[in-house]
PDB file of N, CA and C in Angstrom:
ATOM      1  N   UNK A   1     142.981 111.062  79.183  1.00  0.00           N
ATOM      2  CA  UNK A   1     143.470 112.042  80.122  1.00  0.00           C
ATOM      3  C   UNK A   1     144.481 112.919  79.396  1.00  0.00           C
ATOM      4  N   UNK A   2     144.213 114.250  79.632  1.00  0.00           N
ATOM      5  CA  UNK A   2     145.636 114.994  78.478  1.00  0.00           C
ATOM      6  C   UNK A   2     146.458 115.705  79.697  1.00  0.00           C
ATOM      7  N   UNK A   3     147.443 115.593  79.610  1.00  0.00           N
ATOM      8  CA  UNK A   3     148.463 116.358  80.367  1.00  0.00           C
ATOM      9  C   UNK A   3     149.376 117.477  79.669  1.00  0.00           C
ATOM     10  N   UNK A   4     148.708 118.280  80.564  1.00  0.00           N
ATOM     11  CA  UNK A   4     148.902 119.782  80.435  1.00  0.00           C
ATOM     12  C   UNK A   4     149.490 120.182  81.364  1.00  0.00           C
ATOM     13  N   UNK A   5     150.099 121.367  80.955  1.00  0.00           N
ATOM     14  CA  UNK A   5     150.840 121.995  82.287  1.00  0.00           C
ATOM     15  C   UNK A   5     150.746 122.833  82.846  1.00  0.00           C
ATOM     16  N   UNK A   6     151.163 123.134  84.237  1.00  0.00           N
ATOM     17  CA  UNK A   6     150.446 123.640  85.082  1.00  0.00           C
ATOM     18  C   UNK A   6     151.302 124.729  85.271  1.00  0.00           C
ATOM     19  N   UNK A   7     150.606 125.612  85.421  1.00  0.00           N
ATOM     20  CA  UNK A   7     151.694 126.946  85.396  1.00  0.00           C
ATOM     21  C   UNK A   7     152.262 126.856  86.881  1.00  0.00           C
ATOM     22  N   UNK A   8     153.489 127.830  86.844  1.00  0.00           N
ATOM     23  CA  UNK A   8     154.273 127.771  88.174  1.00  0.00           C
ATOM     24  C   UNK A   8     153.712 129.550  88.598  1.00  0.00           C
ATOM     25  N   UNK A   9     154.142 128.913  90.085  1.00  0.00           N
ATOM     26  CA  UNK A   9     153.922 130.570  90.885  1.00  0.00           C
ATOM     27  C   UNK A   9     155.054 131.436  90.164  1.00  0.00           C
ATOM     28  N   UNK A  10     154.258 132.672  89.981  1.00  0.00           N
ATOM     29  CA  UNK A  10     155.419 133.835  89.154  1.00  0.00           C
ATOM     30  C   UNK A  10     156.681 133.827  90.304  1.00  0.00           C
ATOM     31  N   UNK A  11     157.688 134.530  89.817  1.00  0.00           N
ATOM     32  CA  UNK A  11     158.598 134.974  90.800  1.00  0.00           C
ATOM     33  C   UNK A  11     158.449 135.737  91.144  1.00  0.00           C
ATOM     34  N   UNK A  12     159.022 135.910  92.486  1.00  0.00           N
ATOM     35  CA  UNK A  12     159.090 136.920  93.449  1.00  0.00           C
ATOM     36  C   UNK A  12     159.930 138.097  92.473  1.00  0.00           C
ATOM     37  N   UNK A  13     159.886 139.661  93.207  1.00  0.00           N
ATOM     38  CA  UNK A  13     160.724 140.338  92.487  1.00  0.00           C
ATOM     39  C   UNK A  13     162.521 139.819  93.375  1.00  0.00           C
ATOM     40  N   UNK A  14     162.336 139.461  94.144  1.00  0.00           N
ATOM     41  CA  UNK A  14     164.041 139.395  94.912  1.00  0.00           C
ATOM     42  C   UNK A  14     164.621 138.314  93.812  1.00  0.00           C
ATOM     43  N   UNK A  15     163.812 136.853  93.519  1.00  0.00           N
ATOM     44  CA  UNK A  15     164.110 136.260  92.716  1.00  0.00           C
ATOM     45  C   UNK A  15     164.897 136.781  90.986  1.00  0.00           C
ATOM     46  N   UNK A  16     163.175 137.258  90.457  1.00  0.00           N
ATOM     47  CA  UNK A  16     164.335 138.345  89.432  1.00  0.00           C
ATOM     48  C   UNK A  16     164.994 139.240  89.616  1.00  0.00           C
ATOM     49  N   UNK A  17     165.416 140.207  90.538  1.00  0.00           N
ATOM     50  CA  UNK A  17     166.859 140.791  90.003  1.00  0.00           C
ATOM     51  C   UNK A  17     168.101 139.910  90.412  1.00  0.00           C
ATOM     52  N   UNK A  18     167.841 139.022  91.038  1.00  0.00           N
ATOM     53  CA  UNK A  18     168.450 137.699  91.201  1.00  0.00           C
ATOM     54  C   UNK A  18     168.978 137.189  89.950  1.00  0.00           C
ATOM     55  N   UNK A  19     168.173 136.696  89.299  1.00  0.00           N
ATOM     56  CA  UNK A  19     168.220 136.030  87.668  1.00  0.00           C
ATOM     57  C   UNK A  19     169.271 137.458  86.850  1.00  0.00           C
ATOM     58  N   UNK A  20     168.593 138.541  87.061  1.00  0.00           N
ATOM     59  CA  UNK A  20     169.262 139.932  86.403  1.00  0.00           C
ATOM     60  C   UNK A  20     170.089 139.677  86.844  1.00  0.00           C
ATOM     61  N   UNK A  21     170.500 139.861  88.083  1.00  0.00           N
ATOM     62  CA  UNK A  21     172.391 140.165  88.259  1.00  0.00           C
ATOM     63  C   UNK A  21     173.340 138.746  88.410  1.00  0.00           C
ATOM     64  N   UNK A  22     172.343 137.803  88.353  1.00  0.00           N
ATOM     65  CA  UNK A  22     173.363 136.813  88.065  1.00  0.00           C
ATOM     66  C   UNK A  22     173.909 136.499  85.718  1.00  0.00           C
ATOM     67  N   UNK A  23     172.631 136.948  85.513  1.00  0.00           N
ATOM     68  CA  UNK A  23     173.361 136.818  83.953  1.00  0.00           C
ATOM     69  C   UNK A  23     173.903 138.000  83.523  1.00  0.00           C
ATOM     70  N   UNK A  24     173.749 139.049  84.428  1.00  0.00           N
ATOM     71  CA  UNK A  24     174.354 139.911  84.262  1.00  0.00           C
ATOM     72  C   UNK A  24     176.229 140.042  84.477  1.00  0.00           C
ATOM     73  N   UNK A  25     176.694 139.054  85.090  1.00  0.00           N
ATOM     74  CA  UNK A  25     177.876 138.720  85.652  1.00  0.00           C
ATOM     75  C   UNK A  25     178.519 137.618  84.864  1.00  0.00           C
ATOM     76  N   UNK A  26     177.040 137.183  84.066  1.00  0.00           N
ATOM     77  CA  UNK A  26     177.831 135.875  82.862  1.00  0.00           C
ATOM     78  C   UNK A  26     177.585 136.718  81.711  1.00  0.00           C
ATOM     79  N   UNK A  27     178.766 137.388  81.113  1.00  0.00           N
ATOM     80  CA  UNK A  27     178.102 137.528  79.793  1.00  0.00           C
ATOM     81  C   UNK A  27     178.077 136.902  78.263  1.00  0.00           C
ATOM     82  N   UNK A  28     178.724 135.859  78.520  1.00  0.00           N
ATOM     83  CA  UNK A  28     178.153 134.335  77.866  1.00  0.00           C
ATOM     84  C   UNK A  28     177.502 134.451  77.585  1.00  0.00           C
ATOM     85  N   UNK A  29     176.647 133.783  78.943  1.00  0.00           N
ATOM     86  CA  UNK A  29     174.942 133.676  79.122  1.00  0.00           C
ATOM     87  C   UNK A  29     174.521 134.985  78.870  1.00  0.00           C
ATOM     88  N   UNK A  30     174.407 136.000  78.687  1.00  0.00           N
ATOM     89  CA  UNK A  30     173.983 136.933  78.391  1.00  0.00           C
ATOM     90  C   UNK A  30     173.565 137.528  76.992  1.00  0.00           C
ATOM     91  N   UNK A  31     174.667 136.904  76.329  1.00  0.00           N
ATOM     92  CA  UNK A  31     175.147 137.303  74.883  1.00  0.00           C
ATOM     93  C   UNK A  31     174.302 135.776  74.421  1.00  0.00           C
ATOM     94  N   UNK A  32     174.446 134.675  74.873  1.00  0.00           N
ATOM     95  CA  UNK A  32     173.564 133.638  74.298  1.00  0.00           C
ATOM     96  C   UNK A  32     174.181 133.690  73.070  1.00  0.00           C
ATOM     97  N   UNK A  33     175.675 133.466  72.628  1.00  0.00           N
ATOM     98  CA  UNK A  33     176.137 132.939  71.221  1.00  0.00           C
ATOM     99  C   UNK A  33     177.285 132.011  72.263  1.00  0.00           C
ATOM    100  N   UNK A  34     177.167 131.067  70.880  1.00  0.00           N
ATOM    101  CA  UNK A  34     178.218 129.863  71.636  1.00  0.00           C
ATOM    102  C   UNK A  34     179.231 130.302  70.512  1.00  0.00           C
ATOM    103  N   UNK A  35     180.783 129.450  71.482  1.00  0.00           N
ATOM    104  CA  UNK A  35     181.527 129.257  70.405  1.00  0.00           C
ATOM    105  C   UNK A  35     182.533 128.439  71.071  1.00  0.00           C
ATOM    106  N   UNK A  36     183.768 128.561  71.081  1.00  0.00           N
ATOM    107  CA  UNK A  36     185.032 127.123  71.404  1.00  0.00           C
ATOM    108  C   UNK A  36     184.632 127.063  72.988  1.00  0.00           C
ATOM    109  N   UNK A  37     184.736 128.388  73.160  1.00  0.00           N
ATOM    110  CA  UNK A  37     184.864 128.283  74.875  1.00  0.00           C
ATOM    111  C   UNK A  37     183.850 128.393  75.678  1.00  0.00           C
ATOM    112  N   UNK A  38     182.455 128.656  74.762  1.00  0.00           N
ATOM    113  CA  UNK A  38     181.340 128.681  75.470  1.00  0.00           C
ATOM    114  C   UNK A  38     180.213 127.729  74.781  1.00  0.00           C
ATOM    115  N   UNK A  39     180.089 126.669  75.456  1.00  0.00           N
ATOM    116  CA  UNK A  39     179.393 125.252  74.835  1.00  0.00           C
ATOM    117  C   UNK A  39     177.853 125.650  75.234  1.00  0.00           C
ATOM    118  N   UNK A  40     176.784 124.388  75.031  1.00  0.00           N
ATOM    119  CA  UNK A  40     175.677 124.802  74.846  1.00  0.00           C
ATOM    120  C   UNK A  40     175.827 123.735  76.644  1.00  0.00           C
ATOM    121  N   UNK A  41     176.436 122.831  77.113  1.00  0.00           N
ATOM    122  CA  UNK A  41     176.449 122.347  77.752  1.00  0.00           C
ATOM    123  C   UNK A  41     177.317 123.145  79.502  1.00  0.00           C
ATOM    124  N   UNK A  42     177.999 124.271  79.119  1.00  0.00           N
ATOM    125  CA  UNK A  42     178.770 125.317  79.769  1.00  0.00           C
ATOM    126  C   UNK A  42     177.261 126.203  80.035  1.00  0.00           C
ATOM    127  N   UNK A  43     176.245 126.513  79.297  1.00  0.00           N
ATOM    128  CA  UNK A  43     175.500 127.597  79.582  1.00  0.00           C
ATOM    129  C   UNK A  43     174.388 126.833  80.567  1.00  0.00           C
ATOM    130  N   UNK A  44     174.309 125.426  80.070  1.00  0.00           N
ATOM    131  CA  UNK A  44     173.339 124.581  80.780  1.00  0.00           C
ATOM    132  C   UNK A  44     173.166 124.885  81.985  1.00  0.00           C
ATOM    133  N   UNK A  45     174.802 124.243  82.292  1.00  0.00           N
ATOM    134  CA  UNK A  45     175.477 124.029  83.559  1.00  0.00           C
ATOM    135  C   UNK A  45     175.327 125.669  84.534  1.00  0.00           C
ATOM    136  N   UNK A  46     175.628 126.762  83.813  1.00  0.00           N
ATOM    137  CA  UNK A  46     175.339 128.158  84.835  1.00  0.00           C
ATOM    138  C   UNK A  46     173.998 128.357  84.824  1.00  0.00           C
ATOM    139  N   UNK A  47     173.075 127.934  83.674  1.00  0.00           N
ATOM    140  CA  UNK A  47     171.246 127.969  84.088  1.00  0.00           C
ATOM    141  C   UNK A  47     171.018 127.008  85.313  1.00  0.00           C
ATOM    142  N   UNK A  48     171.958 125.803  85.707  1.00  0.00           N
ATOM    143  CA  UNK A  48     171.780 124.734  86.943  1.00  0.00           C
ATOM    144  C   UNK A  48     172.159 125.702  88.151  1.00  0.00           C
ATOM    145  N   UNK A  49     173.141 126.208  88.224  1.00  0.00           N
ATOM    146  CA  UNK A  49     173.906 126.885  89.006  1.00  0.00           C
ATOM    147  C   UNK A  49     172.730 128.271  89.435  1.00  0.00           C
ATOM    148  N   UNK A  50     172.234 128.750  88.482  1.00  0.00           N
ATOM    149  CA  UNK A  50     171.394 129.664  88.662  1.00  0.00           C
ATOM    150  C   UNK A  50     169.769 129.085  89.022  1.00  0.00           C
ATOM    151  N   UNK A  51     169.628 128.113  88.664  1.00  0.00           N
ATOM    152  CA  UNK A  51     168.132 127.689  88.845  1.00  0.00           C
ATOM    153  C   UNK A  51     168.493 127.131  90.785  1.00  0.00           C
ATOM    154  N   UNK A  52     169.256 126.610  91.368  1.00  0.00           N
ATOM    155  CA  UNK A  52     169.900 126.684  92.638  1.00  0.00           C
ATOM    156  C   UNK A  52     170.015 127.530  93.494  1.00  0.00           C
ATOM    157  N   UNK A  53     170.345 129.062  92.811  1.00  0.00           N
ATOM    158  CA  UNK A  53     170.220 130.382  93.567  1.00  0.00           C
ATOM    159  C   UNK A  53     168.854 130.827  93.936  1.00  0.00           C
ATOM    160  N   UNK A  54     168.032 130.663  92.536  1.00  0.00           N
ATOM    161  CA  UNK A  54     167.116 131.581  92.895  1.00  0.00           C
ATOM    162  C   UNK A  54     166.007 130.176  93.715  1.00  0.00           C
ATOM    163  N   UNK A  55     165.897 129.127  93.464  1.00  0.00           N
ATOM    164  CA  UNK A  55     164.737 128.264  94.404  1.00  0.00           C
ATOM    165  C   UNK A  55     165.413 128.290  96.296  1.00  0.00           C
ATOM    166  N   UNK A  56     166.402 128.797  96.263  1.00  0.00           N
ATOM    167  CA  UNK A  56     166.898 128.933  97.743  1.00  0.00           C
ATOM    168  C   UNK A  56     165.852 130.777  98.104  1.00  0.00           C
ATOM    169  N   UNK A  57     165.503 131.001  97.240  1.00  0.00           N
ATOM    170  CA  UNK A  57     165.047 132.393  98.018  1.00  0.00           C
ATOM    171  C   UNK A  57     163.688 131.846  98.382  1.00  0.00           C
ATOM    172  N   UNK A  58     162.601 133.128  98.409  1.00  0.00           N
ATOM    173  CA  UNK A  58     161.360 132.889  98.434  1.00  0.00           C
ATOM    174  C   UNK A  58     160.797 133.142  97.138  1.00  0.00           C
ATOM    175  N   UNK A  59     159.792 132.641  96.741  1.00  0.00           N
ATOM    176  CA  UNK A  59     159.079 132.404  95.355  1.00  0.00           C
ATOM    177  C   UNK A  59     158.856 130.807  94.567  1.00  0.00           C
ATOM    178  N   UNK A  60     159.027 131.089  93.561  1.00  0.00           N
ATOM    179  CA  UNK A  60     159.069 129.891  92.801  1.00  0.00           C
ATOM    180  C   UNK A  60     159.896 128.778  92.768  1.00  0.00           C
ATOM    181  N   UNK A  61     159.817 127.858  92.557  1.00  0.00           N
ATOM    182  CA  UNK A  61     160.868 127.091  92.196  1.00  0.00           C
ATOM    183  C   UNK A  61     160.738 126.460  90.905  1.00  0.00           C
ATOM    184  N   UNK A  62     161.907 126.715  90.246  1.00  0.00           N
ATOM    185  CA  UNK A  62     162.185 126.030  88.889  1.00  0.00           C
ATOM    186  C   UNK A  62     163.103 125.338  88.701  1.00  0.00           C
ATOM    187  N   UNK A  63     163.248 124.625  87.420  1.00  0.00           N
ATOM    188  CA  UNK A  63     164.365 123.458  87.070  1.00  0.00           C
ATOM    189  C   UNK A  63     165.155 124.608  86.115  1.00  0.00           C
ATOM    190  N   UNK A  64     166.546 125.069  85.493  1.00  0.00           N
ATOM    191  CA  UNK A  64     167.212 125.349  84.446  1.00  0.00           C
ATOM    192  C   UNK A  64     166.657 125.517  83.236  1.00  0.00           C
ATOM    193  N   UNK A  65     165.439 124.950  82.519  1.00  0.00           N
ATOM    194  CA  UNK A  65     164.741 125.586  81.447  1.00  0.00           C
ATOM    195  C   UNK A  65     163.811 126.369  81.956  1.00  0.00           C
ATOM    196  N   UNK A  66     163.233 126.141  82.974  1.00  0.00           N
ATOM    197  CA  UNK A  66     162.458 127.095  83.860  1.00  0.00           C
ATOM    198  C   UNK A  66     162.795 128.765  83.877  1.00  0.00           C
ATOM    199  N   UNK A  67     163.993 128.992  84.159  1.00  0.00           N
ATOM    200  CA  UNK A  67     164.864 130.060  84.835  1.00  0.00           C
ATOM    201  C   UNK A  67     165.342 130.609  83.423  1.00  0.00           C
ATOM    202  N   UNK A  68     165.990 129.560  82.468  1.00  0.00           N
ATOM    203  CA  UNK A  68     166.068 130.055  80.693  1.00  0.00           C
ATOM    204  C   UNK A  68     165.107 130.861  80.753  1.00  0.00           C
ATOM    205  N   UNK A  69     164.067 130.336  80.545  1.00  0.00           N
ATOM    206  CA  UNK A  69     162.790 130.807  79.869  1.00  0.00           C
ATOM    207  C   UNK A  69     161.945 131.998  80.849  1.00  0.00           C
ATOM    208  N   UNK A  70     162.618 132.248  82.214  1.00  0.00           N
ATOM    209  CA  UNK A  70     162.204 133.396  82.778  1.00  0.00           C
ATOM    210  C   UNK A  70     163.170 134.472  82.672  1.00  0.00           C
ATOM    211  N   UNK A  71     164.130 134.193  82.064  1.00  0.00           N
ATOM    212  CA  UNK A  71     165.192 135.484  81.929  1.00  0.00           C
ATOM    213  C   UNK A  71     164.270 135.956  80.056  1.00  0.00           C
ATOM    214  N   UNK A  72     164.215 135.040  79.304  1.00  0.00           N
ATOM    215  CA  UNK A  72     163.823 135.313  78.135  1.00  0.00           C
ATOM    216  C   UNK A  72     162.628 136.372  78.008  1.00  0.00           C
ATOM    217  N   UNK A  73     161.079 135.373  79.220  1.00  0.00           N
ATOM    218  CA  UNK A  73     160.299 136.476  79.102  1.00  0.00           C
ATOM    219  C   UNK A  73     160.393 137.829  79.818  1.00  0.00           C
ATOM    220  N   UNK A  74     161.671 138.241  80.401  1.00  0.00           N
ATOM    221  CA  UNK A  74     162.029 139.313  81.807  1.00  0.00           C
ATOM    222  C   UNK A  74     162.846 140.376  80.019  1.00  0.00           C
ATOM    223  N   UNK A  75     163.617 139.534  79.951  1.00  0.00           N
ATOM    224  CA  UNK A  75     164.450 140.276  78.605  1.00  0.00           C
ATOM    225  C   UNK A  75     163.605 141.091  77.438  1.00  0.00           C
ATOM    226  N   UNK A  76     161.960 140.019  76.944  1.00  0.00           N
ATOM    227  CA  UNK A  76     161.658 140.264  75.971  1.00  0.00           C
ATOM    228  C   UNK A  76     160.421 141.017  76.657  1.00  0.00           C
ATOM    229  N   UNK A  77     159.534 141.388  77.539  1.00  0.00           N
ATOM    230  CA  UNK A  77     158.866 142.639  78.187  1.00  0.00           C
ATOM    231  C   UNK A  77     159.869 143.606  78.440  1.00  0.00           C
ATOM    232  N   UNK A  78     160.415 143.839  78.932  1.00  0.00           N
ATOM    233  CA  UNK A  78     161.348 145.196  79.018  1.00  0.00           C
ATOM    234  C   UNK A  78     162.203 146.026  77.723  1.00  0.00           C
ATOM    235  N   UNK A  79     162.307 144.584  77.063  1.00  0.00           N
ATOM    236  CA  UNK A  79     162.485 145.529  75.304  1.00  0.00           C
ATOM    237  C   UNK A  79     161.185 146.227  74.941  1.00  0.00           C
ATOM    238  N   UNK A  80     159.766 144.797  74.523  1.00  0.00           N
ATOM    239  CA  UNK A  80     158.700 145.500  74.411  1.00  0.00           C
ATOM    240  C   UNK A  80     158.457 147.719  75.235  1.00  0.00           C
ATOM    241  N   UNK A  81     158.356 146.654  76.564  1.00  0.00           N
ATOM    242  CA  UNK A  81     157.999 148.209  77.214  1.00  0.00           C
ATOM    243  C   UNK A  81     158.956 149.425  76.760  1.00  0.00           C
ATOM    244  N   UNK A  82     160.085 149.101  76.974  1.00  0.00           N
ATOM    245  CA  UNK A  82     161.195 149.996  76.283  1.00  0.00           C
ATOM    246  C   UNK A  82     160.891 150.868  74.651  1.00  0.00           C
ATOM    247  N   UNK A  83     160.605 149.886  73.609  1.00  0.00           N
ATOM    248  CA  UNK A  83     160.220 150.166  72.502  1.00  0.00           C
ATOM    249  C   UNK A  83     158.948 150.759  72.068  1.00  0.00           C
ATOM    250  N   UNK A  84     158.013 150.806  73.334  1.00  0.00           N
ATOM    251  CA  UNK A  84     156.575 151.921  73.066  1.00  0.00           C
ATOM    252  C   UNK A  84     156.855 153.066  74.053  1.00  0.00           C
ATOM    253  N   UNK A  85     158.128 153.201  75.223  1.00  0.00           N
ATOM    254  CA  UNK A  85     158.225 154.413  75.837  1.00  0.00           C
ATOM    255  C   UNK A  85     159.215 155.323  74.453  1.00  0.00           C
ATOM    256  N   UNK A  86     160.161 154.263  73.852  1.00  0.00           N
ATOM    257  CA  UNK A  86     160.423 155.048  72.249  1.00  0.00           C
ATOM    258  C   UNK A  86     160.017 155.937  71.264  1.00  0.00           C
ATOM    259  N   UNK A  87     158.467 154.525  71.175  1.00  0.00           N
ATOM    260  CA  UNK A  87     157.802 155.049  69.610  1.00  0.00           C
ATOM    261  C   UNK A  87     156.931 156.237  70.733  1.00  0.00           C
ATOM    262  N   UNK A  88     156.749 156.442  71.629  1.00  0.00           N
ATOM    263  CA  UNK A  88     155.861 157.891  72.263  1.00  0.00           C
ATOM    264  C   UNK A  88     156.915 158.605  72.291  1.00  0.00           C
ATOM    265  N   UNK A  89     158.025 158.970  72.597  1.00  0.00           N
ATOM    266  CA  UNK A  89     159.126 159.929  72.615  1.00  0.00           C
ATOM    267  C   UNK A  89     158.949 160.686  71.107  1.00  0.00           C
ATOM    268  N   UNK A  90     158.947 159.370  70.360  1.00  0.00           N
ATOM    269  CA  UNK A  90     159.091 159.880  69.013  1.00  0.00           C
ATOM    270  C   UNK A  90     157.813 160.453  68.189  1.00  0.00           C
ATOM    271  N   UNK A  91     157.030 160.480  68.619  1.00  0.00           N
ATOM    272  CA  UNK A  91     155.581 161.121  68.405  1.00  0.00           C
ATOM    273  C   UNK A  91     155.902 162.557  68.271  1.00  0.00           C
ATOM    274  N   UNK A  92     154.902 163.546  67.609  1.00  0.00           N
ATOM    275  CA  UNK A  92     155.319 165.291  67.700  1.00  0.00           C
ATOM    276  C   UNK A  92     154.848 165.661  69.054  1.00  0.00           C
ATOM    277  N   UNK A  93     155.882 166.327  69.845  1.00  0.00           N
ATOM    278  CA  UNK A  93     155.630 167.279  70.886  1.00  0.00           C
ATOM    279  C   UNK A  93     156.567 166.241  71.822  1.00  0.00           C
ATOM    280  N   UNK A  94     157.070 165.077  71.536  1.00  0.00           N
ATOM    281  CA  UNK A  94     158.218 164.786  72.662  1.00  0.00           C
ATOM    282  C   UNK A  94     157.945 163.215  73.019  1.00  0.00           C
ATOM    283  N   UNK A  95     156.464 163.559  73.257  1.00  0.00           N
ATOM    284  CA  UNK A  95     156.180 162.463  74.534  1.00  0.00           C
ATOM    285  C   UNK A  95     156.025 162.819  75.714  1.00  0.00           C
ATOM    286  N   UNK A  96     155.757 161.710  76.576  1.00  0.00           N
ATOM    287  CA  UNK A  96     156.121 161.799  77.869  1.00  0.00           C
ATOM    288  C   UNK A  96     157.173 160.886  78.118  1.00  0.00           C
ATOM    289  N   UNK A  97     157.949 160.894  79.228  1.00  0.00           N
ATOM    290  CA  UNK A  97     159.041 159.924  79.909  1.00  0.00           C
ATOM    291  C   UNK A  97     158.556 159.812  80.830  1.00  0.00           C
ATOM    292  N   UNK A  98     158.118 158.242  80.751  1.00  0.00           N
ATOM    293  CA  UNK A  98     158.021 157.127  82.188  1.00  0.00           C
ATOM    294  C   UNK A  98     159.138 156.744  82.516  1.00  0.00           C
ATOM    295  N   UNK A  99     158.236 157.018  83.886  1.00  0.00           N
ATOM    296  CA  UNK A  99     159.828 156.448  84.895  1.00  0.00           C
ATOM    297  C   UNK A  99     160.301 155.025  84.575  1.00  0.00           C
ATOM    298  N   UNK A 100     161.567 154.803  84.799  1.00  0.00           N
ATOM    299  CA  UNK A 100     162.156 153.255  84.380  1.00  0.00           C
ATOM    300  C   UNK A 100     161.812 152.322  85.987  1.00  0.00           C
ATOM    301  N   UNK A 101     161.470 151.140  85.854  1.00  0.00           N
ATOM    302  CA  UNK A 101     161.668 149.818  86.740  1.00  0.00           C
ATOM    303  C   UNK A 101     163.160 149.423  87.175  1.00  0.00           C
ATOM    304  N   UNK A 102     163.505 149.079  88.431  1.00  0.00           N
ATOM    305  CA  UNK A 102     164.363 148.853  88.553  1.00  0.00           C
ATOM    306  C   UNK A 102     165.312 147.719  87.831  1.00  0.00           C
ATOM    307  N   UNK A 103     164.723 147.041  87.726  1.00  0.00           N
ATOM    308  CA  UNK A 103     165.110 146.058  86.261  1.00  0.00           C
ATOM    309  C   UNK A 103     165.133 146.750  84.860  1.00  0.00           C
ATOM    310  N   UNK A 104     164.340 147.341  84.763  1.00  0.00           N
ATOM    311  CA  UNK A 104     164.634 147.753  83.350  1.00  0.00           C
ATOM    312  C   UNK A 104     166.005 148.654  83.380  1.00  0.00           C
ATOM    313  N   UNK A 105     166.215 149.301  84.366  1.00  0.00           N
ATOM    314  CA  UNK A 105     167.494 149.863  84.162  1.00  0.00           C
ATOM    315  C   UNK A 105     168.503 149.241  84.315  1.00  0.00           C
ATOM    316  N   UNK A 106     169.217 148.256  84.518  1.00  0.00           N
ATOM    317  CA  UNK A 106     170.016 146.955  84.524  1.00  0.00           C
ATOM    318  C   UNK A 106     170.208 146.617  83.140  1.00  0.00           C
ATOM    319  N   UNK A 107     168.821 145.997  82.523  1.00  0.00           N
ATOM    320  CA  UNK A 107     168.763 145.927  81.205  1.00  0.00           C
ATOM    321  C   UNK A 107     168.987 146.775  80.089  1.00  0.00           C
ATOM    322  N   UNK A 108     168.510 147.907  79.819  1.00  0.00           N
ATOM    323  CA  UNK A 108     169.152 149.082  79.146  1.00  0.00           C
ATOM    324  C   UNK A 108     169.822 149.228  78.888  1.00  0.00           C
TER     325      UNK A 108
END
């Protein structure tokens, strides 16, 4: 028998800007570098605190690596997308400018 895992229901969008404006308010957790005053066990503890907020809404529910790892892939698509509305800006004649996501402008 192999055990595999089972993907979780995506989040709701209320959920992520949830996740957004709560690491947005830690910027610790935001910055993701430790040092005297910010332990790896201090960031744990606000991913617990945050994995608590967002399973009280509607959507998904996750555990604290769960919610890590959905700010990571929320962080690392919106650079992506960010970095090809760039490299088209930077093309000859301008580009076009797409409109921004409400998340992506938070992030920015």
């Amino acid at each position: 028998m192999t055990d595999k895992k089972k993907r979780t229901q995506p989040m709701s969008l209320q959920q992520k800007e949830s996740l957004v404006d709560f690491v947005k308010s830690h910027t610790d957790l935001e910055r993701g570098k430790f040092n005297d005053s910010f332990s790896s066990k201090h960031a744990q503890s606000l991913w617990e605190e945050c994995s608590l907020i967002l399973n009280n809404q509607n959507g998904s529910t996750k555990d604290w690596q769960g919610c890590r790892r959905a700010w990571s892939d929320i962080k690392t698509n919106i650079k992506k997308k960010q970095s090809a509305v760039n490299r088209e800006q930077r093309l000859t004649g301008g580009g076009s400018i797409k409109a921004k996501h409400c998340l992506k402008k938070k992030l920015v």
